[in-house]
Structure formats: structure tokens, C-alpha cells
C-alpha atoms as a PDB file:
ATOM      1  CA  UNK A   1     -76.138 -35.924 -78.079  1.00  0.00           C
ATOM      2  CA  UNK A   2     -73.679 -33.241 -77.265  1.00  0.00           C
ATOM      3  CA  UNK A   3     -71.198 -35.950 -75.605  1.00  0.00           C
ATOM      4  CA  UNK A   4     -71.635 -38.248 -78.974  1.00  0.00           C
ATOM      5  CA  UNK A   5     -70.448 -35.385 -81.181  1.00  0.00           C
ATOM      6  CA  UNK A   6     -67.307 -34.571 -79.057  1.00  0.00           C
ATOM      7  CA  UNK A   7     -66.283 -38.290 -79.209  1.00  0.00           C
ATOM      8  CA  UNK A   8     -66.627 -38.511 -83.166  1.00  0.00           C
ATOM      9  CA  UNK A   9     -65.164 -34.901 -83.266  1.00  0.00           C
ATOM     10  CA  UNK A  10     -61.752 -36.404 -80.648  1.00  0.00           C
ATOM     11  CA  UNK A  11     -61.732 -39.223 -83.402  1.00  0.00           C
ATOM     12  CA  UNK A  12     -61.844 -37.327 -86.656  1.00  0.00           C
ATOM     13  CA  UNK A  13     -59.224 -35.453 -84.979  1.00  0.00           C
ATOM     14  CA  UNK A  14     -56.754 -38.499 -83.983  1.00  0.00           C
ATOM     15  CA  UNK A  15     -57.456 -40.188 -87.281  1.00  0.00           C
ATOM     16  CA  UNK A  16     -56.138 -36.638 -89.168  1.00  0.00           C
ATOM     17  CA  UNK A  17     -53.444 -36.425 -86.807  1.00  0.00           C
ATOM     18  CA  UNK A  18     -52.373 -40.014 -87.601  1.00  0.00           C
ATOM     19  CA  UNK A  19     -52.389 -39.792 -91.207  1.00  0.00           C
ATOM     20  CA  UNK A  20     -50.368 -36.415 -90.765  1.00  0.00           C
ATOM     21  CA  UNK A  21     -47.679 -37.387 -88.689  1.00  0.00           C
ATOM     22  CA  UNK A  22     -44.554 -38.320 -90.792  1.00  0.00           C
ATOM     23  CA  UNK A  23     -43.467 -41.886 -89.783  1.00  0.00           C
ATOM     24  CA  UNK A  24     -40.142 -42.392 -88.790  1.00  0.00           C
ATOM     25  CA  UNK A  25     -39.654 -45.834 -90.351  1.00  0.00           C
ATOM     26  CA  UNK A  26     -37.026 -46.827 -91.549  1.00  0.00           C
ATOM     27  CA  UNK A  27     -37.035 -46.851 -95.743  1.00  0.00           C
ATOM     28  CA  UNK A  28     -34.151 -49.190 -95.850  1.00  0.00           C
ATOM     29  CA  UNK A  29     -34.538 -53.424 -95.286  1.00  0.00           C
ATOM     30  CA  UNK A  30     -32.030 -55.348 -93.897  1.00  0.00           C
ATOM     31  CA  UNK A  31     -32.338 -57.449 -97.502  1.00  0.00           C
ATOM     32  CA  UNK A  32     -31.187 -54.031 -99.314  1.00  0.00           C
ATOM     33  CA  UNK A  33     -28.292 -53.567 -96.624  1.00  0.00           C
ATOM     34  CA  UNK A  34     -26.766 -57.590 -97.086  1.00  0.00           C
ATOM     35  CA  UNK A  35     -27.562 -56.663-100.898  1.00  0.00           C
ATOM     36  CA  UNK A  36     -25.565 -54.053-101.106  1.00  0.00           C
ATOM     37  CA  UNK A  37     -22.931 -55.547 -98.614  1.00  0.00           C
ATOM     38  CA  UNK A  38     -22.370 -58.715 -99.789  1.00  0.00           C
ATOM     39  CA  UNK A  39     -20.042 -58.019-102.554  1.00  0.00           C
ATOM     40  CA  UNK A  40     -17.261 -57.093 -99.610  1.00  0.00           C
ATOM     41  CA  UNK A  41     -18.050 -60.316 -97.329  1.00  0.00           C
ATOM     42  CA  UNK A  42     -14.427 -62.057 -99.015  1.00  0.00           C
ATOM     43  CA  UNK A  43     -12.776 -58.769 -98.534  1.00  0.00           C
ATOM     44  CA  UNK A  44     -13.214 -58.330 -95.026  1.00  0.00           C
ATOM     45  CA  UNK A  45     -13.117 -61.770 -94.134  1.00  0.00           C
ATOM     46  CA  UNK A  46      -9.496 -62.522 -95.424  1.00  0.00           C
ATOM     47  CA  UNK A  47      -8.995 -59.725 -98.126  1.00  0.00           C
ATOM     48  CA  UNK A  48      -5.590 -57.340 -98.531  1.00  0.00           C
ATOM     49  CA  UNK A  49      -5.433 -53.888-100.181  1.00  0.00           C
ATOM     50  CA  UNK A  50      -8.149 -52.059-101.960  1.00  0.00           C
ATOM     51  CA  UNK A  51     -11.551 -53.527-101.850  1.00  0.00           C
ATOM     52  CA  UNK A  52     -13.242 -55.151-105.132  1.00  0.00           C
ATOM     53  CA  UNK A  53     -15.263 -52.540-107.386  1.00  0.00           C
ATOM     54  CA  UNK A  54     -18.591 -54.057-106.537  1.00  0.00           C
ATOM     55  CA  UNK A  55     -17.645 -53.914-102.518  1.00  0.00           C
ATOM     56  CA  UNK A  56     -16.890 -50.365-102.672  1.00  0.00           C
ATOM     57  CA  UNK A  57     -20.262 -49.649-105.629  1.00  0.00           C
ATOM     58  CA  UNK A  58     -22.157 -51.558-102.742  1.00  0.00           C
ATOM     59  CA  UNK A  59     -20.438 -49.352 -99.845  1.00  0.00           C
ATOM     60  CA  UNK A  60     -21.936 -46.461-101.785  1.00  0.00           C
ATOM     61  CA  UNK A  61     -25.171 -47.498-102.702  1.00  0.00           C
ATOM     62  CA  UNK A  62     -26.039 -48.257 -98.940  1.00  0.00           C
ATOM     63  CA  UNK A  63     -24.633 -44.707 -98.119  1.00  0.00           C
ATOM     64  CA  UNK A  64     -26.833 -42.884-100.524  1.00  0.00           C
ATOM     65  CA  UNK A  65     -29.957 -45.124 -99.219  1.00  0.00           C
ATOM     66  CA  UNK A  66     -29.147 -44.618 -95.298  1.00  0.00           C
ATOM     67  CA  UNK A  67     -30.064 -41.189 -95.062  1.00  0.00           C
ATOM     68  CA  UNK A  68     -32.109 -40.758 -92.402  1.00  0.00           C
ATOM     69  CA  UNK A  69     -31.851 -42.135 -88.840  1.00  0.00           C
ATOM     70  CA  UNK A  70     -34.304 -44.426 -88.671  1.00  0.00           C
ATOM     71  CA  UNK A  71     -32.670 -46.059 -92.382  1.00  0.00           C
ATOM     72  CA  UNK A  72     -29.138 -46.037 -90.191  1.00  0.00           C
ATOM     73  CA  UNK A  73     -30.420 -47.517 -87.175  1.00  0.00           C
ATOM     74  CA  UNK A  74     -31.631 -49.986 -89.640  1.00  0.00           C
ATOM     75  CA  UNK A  75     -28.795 -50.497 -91.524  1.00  0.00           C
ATOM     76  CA  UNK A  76     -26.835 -50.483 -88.421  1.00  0.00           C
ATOM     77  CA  UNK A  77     -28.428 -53.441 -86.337  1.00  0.00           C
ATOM     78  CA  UNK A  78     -28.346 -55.357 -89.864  1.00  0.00           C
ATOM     79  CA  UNK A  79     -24.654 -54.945 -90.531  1.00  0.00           C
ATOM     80  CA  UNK A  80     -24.418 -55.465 -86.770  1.00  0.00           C
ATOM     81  CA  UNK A  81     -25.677 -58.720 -87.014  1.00  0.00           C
ATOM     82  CA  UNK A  82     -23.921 -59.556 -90.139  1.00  0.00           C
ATOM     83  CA  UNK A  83     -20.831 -58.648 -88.514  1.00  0.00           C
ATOM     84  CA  UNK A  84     -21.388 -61.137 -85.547  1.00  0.00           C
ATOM     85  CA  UNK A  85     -22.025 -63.891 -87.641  1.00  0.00           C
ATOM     86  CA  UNK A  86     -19.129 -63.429 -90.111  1.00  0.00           C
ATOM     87  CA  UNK A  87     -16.459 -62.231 -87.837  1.00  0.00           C
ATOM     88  CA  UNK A  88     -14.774 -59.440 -90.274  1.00  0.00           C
ATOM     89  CA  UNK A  89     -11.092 -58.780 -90.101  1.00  0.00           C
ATOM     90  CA  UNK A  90     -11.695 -55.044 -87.706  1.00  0.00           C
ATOM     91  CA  UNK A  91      -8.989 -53.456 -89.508  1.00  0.00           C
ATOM     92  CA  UNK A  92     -10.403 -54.018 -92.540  1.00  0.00           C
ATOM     93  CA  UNK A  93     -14.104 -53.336 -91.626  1.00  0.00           C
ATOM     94  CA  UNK A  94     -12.758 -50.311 -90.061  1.00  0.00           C
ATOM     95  CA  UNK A  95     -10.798 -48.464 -93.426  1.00  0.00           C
ATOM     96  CA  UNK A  96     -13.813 -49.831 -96.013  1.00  0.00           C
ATOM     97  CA  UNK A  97     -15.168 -46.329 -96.345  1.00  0.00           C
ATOM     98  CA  UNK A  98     -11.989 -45.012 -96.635  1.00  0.00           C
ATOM     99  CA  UNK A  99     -10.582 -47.720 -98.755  1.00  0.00           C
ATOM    100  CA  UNK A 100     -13.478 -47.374-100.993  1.00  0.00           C
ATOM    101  CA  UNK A 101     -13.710 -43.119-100.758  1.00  0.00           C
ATOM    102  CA  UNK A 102     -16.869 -43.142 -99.073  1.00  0.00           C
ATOM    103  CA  UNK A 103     -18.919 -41.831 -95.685  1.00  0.00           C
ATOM    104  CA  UNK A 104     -20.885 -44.738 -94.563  1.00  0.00           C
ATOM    105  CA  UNK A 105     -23.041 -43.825 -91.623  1.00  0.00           C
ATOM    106  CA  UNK A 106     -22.964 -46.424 -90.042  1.00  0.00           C
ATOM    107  CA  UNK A 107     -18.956 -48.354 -88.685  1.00  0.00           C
ATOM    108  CA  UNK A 108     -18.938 -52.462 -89.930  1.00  0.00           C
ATOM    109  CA  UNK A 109     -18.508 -53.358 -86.647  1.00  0.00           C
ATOM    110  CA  UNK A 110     -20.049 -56.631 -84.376  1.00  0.00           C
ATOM    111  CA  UNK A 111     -19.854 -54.390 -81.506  1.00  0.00           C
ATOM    112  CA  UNK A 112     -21.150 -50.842 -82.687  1.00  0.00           C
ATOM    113  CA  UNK A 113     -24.301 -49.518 -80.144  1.00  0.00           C
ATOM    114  CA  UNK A 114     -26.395 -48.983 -82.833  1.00  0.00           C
ATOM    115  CA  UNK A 115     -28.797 -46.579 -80.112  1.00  0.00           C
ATOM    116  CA  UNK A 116     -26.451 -43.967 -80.251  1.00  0.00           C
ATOM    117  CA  UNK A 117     -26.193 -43.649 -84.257  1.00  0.00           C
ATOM    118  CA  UNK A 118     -28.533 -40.157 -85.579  1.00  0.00           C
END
């Protein structure tokens, strides 16, 4: 009886512990990051200058949302990926934040080691 009540005990305790724990998910979809994103694809594909209103609105939006580093990593391997596909002028990609007067956490970059991004 003694060895049943330890068991449930070791359970209870795991299941508390579980429900406890802050998860380190990530808050942020790769939907919300292409959403807010998308706006600058023309930019840094061929674009000169400042970037549009909504680019830069977008640029901001996603740094607001990417706060923590599970949301950056996130953001990160989905701009990543975007990045591959689309083939962004670097130079470009590289002076958005600036260009729009922003801190994104996270570089626009198809080669960017998303591992090493807090």
C-alpha cells in the first residue's frame, strides 16, 4: 500500500510540476512573421531608397511581437526560409531596420544561424 501511495504522490508531483513550468514556445507563427513581412518582399527584391510605409509598419510590428527567444528563433528560421526562397537584394535586407528606424531581432538574411540568436 505504502509503494502505491508514493507512485500517485511522484505523479501528483510531475503533473504540478508540468503545469508550473513556463513553456518556452514560441508565441509568434511563421504566418504572423510572412504577414507582417510581406509588405517589403518588392522592396528587397529590386527596390531603391526608403522602404514603403507598410514594409517598415510591418518591420515594426514583427519587432514588438519577437520578444522573447523562443518568438526570435521563430521568426528567425521563418524569415530564414523566406529569404532562401526569394533571394533578397543583401544590401537591402541588411539596412531595412535602419531604413525603416527600427531594431529587428532577428538580420533578413538566407544565411543567418538562427541557433545562435537569444
Amino acid at each position: 500500500m505504502n509503494s502505491s501511495r508514493v507512485v500517485v504522490s511522484a505523479i501528483a508531483a510531475l503533473i504540478m510540476f508540468l503545469f508550473l513550468t513556463p513553456k518556452s514556445e514560441a508565441a509568434i507563427s511563421c504566418s504572423d512573421v510572412l504577414k507582417d513581412l510581406r509588405p517589403c518582399v518588392n522592396y528587397l527584391k529590386s527596390g531603391s531608397g526608403k522602404p514603403p510605409t507598410a514594409c517598415c509598419s510591418g518591420a515594426s510590428a514583427l519587432a514588438s511581437a519577437a520578444t522573447s527567444t523562443a518568438d526570435k528563433k521563430t521568426a528567425c528560421g521563418c524569415i530564414k526560409t523566406a529569404a532562401q526562397k526569394m533571394n533578397p537584394n543583401s544590401q537591402l535586407a541588411q539596412a531595412l531596420p535602419t531604413n525603416c528606424g527600427i531594431t529587428l531581432p532577428v538580420p533578413v538574411s538566407p544565411n543567418v544561424d538562427c541557433s545562435k540568436i537569444n
